[in-house]
PDB file of N, CA and C in Angstrom:
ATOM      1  N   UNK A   1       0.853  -1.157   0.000  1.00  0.00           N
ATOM      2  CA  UNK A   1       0.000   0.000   0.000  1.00  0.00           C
ATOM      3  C   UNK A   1       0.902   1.224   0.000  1.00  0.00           C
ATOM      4  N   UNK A   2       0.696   2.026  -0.683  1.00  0.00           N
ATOM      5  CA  UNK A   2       1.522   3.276  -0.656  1.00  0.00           C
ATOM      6  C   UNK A   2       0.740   4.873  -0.339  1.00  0.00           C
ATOM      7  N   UNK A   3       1.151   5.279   0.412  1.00  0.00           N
ATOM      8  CA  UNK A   3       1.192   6.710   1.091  1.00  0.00           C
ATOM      9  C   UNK A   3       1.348   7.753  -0.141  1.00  0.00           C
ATOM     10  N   UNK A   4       2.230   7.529  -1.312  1.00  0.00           N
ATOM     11  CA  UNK A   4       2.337   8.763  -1.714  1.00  0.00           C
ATOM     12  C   UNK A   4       1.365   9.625  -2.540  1.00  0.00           C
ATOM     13  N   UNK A   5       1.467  10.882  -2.894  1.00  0.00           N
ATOM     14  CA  UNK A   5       0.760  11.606  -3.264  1.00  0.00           C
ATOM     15  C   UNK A   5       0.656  11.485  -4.577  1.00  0.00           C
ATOM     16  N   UNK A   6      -1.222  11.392  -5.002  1.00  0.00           N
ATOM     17  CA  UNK A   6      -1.424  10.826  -6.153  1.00  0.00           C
ATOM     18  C   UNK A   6      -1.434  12.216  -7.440  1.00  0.00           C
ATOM     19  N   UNK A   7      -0.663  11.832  -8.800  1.00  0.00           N
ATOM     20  CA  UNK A   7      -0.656  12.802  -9.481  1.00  0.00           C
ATOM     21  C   UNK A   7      -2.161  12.713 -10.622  1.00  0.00           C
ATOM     22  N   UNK A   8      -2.146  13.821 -10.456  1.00  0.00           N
ATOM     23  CA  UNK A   8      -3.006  14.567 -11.553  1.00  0.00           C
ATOM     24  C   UNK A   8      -4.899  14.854 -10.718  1.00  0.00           C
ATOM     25  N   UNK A   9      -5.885  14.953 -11.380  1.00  0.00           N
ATOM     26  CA  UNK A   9      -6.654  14.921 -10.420  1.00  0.00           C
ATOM     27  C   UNK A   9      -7.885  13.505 -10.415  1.00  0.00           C
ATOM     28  N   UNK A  10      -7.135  12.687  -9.511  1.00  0.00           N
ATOM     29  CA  UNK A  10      -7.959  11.890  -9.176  1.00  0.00           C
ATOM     30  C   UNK A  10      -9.133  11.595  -7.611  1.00  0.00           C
ATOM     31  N   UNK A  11      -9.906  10.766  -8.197  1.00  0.00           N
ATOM     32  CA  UNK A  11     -10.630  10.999  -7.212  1.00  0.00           C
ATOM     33  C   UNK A  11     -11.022   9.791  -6.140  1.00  0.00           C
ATOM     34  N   UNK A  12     -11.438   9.461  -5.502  1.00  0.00           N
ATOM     35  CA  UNK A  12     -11.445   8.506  -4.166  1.00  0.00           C
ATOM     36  C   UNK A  12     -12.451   7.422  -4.690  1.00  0.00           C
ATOM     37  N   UNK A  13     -12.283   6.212  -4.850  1.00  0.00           N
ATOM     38  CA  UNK A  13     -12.509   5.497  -5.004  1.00  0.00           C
ATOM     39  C   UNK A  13     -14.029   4.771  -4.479  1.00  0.00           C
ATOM     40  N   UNK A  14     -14.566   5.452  -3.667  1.00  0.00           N
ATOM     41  CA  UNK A  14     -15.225   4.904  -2.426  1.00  0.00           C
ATOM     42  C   UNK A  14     -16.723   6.135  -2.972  1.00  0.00           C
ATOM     43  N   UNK A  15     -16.106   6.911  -2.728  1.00  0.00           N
ATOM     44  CA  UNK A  15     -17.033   8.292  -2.482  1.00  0.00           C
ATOM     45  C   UNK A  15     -16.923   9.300  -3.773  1.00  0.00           C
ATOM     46  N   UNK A  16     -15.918   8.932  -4.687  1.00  0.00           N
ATOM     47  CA  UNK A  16     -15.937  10.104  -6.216  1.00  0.00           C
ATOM     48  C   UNK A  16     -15.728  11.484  -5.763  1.00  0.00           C
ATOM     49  N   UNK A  17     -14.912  11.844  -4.217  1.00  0.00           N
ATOM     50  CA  UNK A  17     -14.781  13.239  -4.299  1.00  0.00           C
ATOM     51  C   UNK A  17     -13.329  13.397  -4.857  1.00  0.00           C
ATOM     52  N   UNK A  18     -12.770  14.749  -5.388  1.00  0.00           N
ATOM     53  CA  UNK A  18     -11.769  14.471  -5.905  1.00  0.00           C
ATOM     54  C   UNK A  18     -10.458  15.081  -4.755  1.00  0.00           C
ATOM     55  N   UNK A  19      -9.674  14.927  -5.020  1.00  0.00           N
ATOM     56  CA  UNK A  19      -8.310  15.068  -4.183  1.00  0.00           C
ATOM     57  C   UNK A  19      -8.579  16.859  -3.244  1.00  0.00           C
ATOM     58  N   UNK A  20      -8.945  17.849  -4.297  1.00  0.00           N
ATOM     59  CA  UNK A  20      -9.079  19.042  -3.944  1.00  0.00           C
ATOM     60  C   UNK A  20     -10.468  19.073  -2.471  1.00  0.00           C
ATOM     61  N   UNK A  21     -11.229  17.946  -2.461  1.00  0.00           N
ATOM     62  CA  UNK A  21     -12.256  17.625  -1.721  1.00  0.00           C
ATOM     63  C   UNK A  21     -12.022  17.319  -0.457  1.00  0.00           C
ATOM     64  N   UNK A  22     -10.954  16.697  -0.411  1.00  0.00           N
ATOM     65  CA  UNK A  22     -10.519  15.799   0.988  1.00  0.00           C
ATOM     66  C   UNK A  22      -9.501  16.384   1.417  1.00  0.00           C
ATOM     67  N   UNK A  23      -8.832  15.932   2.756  1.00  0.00           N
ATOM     68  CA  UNK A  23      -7.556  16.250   3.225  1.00  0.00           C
ATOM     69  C   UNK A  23      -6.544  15.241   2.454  1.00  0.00           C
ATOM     70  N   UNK A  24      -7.043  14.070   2.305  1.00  0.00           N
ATOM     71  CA  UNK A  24      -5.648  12.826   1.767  1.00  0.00           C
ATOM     72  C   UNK A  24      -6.343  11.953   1.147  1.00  0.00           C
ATOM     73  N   UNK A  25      -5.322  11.437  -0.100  1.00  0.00           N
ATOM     74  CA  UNK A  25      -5.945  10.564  -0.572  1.00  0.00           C
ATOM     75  C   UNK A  25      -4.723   9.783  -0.523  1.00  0.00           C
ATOM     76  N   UNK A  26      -5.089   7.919  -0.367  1.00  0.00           N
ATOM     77  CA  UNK A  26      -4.013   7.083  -0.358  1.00  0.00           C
ATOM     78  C   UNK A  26      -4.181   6.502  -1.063  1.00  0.00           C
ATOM     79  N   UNK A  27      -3.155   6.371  -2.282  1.00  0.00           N
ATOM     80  CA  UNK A  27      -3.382   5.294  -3.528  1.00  0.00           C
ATOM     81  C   UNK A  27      -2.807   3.912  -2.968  1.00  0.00           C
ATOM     82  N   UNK A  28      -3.617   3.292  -3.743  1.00  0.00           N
ATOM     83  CA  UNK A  28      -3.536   1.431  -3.855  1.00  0.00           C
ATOM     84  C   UNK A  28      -3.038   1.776  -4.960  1.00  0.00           C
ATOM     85  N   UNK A  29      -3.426   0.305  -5.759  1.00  0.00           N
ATOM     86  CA  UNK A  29      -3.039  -0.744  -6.999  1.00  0.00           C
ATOM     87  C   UNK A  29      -4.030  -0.191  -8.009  1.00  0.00           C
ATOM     88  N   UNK A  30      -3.915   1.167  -8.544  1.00  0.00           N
ATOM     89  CA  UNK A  30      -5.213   1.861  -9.254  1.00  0.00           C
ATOM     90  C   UNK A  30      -6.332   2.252  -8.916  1.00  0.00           C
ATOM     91  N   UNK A  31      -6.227   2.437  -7.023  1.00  0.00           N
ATOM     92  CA  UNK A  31      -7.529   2.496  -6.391  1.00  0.00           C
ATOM     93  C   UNK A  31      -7.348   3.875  -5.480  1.00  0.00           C
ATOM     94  N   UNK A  32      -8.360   4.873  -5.556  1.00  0.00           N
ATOM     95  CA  UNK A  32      -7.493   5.518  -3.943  1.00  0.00           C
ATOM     96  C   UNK A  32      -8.320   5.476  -2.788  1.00  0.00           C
ATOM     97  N   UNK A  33      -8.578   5.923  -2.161  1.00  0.00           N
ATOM     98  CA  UNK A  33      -9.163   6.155  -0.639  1.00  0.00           C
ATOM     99  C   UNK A  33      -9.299   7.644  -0.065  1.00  0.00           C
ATOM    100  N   UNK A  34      -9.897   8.268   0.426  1.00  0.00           N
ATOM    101  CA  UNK A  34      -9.597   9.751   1.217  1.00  0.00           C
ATOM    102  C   UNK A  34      -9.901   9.422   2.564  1.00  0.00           C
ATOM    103  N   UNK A  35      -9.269  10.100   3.197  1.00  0.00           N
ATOM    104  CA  UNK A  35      -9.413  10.328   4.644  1.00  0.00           C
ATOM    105  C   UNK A  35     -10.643  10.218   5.246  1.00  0.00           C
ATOM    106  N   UNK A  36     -11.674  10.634   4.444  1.00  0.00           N
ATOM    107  CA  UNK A  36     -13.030  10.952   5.437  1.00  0.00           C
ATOM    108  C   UNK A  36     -13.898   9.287   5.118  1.00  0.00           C
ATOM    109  N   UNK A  37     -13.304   8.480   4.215  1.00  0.00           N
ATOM    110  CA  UNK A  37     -13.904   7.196   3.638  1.00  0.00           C
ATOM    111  C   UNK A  37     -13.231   6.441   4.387  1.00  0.00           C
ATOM    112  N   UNK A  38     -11.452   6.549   4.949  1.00  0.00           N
ATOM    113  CA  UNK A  38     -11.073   5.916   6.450  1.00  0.00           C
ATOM    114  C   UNK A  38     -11.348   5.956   7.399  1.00  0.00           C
ATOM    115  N   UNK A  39     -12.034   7.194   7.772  1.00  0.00           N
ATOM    116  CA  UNK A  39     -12.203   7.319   8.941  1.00  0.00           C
ATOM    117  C   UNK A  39     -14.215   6.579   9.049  1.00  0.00           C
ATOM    118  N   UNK A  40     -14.566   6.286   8.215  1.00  0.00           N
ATOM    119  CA  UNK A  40     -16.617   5.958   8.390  1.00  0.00           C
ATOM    120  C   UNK A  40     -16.199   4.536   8.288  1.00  0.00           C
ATOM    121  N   UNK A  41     -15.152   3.753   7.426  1.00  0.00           N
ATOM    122  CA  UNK A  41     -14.476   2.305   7.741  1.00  0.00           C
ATOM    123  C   UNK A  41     -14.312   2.095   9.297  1.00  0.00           C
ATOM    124  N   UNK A  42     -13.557   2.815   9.650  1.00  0.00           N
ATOM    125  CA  UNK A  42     -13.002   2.324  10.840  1.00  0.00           C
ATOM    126  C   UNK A  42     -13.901   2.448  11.859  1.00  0.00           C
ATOM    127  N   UNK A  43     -15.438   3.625  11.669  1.00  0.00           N
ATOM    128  CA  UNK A  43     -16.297   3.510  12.483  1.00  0.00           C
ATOM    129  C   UNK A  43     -17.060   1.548  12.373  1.00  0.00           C
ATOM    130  N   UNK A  44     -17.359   2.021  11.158  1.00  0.00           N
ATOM    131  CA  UNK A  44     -18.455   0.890  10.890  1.00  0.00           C
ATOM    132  C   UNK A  44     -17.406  -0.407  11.489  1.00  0.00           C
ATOM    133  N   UNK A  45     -16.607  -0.948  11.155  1.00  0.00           N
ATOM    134  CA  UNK A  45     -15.414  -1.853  11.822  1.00  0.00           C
ATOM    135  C   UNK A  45     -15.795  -2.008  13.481  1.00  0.00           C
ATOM    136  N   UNK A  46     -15.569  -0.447  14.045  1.00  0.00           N
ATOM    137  CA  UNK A  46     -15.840  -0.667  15.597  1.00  0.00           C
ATOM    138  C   UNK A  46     -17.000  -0.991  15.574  1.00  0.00           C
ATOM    139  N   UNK A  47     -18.040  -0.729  14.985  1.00  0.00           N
ATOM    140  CA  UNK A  47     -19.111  -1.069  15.550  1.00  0.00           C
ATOM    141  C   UNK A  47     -19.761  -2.330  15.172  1.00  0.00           C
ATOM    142  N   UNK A  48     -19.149  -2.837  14.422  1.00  0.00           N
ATOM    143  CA  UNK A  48     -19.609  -4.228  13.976  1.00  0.00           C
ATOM    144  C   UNK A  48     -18.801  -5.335  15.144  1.00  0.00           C
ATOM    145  N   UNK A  49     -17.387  -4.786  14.910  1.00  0.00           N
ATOM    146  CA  UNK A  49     -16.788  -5.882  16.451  1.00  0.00           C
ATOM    147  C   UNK A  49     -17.351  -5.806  17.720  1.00  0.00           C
ATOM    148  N   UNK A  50     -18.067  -4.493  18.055  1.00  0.00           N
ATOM    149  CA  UNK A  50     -18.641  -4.326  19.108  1.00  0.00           C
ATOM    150  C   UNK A  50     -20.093  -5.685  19.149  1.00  0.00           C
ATOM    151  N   UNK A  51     -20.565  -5.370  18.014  1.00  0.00           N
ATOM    152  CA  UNK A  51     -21.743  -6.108  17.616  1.00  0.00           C
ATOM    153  C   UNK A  51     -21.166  -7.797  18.137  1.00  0.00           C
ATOM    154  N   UNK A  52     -20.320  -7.666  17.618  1.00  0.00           N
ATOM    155  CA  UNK A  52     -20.415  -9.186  17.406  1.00  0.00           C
ATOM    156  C   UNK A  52     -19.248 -10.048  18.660  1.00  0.00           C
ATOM    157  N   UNK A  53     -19.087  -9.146  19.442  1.00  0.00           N
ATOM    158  CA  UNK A  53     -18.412  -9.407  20.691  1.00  0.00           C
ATOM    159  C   UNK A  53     -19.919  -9.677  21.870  1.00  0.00           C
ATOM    160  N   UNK A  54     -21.062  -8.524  21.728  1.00  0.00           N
ATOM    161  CA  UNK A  54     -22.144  -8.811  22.345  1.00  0.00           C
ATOM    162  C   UNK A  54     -22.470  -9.963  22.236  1.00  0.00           C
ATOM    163  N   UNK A  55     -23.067 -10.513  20.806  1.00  0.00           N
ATOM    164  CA  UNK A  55     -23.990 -11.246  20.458  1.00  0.00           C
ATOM    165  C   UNK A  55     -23.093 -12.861  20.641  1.00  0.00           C
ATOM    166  N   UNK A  56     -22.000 -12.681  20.952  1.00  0.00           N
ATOM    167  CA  UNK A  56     -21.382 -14.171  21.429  1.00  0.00           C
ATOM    168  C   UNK A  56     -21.742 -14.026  22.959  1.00  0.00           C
ATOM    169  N   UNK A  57     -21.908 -13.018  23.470  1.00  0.00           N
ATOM    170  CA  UNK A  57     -21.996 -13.285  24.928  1.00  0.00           C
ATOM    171  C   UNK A  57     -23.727 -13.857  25.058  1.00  0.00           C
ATOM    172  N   UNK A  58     -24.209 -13.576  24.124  1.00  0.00           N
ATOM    173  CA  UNK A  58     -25.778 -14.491  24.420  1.00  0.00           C
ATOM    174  C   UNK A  58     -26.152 -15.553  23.885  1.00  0.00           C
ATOM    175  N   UNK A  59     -25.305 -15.746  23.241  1.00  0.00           N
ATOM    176  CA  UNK A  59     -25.568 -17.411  22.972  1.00  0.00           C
ATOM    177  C   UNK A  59     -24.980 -18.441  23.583  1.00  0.00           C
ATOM    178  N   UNK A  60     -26.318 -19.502  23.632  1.00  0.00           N
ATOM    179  CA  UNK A  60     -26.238 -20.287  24.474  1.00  0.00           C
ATOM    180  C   UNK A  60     -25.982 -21.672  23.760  1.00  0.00           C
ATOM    181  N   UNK A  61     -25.923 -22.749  24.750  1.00  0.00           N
ATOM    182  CA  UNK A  61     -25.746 -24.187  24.106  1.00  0.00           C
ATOM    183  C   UNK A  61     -26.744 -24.511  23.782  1.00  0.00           C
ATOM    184  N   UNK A  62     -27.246 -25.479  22.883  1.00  0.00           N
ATOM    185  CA  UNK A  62     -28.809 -25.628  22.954  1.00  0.00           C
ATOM    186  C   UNK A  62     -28.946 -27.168  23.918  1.00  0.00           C
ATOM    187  N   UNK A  63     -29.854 -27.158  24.146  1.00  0.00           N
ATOM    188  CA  UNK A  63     -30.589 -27.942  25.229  1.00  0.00           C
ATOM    189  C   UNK A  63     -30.308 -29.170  24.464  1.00  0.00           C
ATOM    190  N   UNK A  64     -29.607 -30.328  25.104  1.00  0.00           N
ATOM    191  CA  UNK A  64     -29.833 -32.109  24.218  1.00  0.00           C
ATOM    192  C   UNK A  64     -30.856 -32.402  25.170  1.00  0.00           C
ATOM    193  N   UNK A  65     -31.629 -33.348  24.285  1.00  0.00           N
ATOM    194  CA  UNK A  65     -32.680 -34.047  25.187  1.00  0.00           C
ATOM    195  C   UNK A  65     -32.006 -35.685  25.130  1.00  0.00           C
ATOM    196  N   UNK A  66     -32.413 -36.394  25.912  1.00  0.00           N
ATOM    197  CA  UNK A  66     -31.805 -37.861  26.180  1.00  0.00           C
ATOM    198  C   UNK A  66     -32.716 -38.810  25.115  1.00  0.00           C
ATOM    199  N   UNK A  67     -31.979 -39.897  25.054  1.00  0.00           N
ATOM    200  CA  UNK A  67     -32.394 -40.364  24.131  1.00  0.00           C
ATOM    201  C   UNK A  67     -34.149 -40.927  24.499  1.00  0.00           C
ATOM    202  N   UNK A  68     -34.243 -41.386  25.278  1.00  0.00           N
ATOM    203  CA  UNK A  68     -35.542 -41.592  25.949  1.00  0.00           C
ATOM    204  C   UNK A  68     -36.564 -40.036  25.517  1.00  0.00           C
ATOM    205  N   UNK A  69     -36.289 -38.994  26.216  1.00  0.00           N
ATOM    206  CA  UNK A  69     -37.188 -37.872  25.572  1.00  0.00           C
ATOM    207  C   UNK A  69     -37.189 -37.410  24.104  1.00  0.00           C
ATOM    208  N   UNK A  70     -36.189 -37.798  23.723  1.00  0.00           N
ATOM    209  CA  UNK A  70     -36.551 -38.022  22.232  1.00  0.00           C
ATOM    210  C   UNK A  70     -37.582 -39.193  21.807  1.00  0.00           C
ATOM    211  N   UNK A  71     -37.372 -40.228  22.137  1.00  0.00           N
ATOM    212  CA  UNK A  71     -38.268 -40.717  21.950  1.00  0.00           C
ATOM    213  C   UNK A  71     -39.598 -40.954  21.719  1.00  0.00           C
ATOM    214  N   UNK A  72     -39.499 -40.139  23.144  1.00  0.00           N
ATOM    215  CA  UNK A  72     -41.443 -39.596  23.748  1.00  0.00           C
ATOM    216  C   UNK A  72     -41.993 -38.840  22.724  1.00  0.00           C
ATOM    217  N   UNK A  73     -40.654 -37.657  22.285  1.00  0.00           N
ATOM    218  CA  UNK A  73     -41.312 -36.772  21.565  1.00  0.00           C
ATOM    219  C   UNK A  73     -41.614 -37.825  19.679  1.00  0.00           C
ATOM    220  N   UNK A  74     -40.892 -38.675  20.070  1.00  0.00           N
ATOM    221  CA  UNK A  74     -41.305 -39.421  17.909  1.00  0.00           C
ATOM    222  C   UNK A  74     -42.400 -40.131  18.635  1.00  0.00           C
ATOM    223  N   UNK A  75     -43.029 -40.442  19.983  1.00  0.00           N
ATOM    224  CA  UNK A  75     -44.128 -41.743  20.337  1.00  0.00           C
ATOM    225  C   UNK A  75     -45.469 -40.855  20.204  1.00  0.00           C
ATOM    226  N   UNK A  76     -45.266 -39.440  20.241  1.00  0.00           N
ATOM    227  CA  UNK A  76     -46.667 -37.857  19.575  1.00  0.00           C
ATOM    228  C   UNK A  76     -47.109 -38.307  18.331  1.00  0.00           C
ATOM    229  N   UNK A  77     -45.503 -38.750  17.630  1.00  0.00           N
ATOM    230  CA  UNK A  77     -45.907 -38.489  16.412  1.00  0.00           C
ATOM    231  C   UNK A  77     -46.102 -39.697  15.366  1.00  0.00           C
ATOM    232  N   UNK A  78     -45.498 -40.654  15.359  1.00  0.00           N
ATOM    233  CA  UNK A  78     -45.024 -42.011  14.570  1.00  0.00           C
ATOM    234  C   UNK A  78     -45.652 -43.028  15.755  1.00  0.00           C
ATOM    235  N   UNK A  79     -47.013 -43.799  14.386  1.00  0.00           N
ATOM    236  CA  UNK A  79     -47.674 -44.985  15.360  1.00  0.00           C
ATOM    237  C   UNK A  79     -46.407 -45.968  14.888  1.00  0.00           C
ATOM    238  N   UNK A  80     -46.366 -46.967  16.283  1.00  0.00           N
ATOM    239  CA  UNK A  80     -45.628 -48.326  15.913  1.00  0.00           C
ATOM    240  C   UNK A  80     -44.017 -47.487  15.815  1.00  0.00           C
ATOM    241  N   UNK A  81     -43.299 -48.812  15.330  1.00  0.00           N
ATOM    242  CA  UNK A  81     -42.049 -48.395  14.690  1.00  0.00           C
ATOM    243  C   UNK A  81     -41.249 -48.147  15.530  1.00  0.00           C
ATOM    244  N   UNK A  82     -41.381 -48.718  16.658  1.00  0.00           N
ATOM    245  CA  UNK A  82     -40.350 -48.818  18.157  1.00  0.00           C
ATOM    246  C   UNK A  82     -39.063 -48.668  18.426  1.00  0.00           C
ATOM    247  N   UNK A  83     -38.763 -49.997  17.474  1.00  0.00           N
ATOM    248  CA  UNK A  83     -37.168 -50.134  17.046  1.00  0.00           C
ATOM    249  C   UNK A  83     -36.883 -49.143  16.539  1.00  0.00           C
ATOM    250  N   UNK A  84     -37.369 -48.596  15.254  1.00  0.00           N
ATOM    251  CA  UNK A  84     -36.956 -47.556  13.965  1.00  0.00           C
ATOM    252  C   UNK A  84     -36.832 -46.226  15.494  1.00  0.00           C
ATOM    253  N   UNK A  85     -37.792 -45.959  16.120  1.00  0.00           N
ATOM    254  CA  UNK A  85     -37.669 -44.895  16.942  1.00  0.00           C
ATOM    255  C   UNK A  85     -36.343 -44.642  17.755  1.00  0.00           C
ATOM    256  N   UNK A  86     -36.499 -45.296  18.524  1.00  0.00           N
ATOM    257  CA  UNK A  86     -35.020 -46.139  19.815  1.00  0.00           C
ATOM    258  C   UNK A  86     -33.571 -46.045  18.900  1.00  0.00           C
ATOM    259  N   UNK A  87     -33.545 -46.445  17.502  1.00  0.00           N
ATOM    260  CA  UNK A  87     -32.493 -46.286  16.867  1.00  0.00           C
ATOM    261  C   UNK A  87     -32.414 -45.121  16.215  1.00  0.00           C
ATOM    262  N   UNK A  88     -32.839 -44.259  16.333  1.00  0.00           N
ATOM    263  CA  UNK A  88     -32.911 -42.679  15.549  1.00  0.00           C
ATOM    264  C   UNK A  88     -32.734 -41.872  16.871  1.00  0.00           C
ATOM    265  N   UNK A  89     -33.256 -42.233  18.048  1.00  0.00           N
ATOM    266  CA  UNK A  89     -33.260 -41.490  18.977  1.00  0.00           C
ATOM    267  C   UNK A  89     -31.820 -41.304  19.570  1.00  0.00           C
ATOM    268  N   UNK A  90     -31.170 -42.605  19.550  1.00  0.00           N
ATOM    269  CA  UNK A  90     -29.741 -42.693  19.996  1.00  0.00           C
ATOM    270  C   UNK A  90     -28.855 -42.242  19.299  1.00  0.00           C
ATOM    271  N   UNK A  91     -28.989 -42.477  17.679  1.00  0.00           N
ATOM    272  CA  UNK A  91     -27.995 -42.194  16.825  1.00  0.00           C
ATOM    273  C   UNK A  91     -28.590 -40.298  17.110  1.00  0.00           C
ATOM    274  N   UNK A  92     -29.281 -39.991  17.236  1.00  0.00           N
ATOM    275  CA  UNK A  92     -29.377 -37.759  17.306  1.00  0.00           C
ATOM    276  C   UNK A  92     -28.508 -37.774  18.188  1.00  0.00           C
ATOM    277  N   UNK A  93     -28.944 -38.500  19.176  1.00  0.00           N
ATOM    278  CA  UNK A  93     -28.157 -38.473  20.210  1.00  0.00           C
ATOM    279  C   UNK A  93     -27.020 -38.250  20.627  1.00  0.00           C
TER     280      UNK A  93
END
């Protein structure tokens, strides 16, 4: 990535203002950037890690049920089929 100052008048990549618009523009690989398009990155950045530092703190494990209450719950639904049940229930399991 390079710092230096881009010649002629180009404009920011992000936002189309041109060099005379901004305080800085930082050229890439044919790309540039201005200052005020780094600085709404680096907001949105904090606030997405913020986001997503919360939302791990509320999730939870989910609940296993034993193979037996599984069961109960396929004996609501599926007449017969005991075995087929008992062996589906263990293998979730």
């Amino acid at each position: 990535m390079s710092t230096k100052k881009p010649e002629g008048n180009v404009r920011c990549s992000f936002c189309g203002k041109t060099q005379d618009m901004v305080g800085r523009l930082i050229a890439g690989d044919g790309v540039y950037i201005c200052d005020q398009c780094v600085d709404l990155c680096m907001t949105i950045l904090e606030d997405n890690d913020f986001d997503n530092h919360s939302n791990s703190d509320k999730k939870q494990a989910p609940v296993l049920l034993k193979p037996q209450e599984i069961k109960a719950v396929l004996d609501e639904y599926v007449i017969g089929q005991d075995e087929a049940k008992k062996t589906l229930a263990v293998a979730v399991y």
